[in-house]
N, C-alpha and C. Protein backbone atom coordinates (compact mmCIF):
# COMPACT_ATOMS: atom_id res chain seq x y z
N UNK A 1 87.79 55.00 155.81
CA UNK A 1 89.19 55.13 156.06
C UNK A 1 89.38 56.04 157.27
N UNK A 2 90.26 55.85 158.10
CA UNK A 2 90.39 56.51 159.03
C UNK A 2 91.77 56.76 159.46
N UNK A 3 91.83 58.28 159.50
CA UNK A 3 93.27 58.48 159.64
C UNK A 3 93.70 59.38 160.96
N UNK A 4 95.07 58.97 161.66
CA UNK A 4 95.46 59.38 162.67
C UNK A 4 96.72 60.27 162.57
N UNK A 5 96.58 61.40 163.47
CA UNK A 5 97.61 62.11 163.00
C UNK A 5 98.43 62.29 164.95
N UNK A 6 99.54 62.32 165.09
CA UNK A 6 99.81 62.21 166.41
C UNK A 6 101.18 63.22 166.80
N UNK A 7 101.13 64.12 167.63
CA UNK A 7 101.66 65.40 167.75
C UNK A 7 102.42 65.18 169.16
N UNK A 8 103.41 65.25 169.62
CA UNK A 8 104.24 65.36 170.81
C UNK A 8 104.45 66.09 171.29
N UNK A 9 104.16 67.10 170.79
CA UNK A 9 104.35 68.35 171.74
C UNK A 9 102.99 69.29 171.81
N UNK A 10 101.84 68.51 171.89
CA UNK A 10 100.74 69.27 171.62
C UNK A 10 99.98 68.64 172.97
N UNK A 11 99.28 69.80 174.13
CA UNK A 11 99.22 69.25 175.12
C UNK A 11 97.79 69.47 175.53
N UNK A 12 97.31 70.58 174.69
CA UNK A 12 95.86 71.28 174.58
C UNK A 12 94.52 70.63 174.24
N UNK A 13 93.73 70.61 174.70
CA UNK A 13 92.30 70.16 173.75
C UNK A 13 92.47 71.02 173.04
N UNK A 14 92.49 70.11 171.36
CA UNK A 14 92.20 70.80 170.02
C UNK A 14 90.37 71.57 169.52
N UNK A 15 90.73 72.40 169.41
CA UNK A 15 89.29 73.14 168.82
C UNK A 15 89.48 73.72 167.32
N UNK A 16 88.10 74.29 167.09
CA UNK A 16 88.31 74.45 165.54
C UNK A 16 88.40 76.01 166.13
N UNK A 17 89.39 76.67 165.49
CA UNK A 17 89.51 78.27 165.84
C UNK A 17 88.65 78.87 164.97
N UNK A 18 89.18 80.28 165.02
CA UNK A 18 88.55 81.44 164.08
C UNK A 18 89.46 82.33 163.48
N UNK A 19 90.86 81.53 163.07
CA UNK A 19 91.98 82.46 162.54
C UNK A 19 91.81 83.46 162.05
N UNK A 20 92.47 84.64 161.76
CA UNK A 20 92.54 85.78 160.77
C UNK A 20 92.95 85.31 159.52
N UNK A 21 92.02 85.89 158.93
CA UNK A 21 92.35 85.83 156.85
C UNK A 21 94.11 85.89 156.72
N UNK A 22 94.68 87.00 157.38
CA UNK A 22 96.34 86.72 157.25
C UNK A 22 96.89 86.06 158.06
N UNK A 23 96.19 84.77 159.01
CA UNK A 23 96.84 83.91 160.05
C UNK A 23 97.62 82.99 158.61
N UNK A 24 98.85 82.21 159.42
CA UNK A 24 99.73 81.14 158.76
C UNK A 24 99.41 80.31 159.39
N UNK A 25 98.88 79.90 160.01
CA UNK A 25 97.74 78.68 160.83
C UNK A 25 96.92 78.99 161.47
N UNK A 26 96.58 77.10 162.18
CA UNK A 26 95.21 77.68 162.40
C UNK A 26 93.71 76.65 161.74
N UNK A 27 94.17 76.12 160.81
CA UNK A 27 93.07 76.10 159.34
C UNK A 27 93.18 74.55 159.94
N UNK A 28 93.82 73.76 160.28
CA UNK A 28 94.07 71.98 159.98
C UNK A 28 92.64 71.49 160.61
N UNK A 29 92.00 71.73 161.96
CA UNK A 29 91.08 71.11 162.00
C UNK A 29 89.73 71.54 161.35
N UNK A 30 89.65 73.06 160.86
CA UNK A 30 88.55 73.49 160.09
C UNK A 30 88.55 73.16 159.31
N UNK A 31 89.45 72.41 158.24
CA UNK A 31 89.66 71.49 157.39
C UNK A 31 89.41 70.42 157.47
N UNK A 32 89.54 69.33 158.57
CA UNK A 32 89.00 68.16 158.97
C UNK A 32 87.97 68.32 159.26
N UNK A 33 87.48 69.24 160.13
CA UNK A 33 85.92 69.03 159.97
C UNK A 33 84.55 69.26 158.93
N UNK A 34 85.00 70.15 157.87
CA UNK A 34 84.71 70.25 156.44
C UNK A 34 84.43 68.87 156.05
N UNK A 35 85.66 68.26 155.71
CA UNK A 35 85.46 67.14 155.03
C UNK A 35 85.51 66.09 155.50
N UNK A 36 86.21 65.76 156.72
CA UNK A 36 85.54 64.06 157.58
C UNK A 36 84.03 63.80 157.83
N UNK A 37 83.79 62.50 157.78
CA UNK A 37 82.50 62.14 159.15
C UNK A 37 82.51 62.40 159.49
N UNK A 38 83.50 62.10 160.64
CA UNK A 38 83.60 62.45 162.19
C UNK A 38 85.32 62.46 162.60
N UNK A 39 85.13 62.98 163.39
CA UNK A 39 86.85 63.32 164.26
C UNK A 39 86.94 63.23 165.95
N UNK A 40 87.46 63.34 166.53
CA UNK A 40 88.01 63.30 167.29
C UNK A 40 89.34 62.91 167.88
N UNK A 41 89.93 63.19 169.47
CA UNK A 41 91.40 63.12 169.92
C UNK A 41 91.06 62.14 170.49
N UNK A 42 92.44 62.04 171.51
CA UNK A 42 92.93 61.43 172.41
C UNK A 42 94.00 61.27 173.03
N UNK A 43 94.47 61.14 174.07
CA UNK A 43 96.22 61.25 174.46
C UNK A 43 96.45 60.13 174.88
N UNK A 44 97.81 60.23 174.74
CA UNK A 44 98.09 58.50 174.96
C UNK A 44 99.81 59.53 175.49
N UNK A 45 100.69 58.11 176.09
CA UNK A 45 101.99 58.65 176.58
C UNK A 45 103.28 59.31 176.04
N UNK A 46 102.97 59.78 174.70
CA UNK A 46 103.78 60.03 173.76
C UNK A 46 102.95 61.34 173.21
N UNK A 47 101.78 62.01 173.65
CA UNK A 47 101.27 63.30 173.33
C UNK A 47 99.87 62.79 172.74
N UNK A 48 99.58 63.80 172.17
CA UNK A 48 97.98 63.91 171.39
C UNK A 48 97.74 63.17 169.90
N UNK A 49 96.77 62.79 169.78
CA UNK A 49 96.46 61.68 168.47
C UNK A 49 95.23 62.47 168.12
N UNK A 50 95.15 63.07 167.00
CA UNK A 50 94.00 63.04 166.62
C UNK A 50 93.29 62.64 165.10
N UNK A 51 92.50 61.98 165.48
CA UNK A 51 91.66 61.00 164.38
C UNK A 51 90.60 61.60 163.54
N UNK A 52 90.37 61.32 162.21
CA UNK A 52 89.13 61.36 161.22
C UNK A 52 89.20 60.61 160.53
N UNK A 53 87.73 60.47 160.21
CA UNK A 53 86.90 59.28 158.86
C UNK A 53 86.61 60.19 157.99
N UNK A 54 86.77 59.54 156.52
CA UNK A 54 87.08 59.83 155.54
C UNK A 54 85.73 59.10 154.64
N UNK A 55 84.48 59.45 154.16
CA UNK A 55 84.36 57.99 153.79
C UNK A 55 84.39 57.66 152.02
């Protein structure tokens, strides 16, 4: 299964951070990469898409 998530106002290459224990984000792709296959982005004309497999 593979799921896409797509953000419009996000203009950055996404990375997995190193939040603080009291950050309120931060966590979404250290989370996808935990538990997907694999992930990765992409931009298209409407902002950033980014994808994971699930399996």
């Amino acid at each position: 299964m593979i799921i896409t998530v797509q953000d419009s106002g996000f203009t950055r290459i996404p990375y997995t951070g190193n939040p603080r224990a009291d950050a309120t984000g931060g966590r979404g792709l250290l989370l996808v990469n935990d538990l997907a296959t694999r992930w990765g982005f992409h931009r298209d004309p409407t902002g950033m898409v980014i994808w994971f497999e699930l399996t």
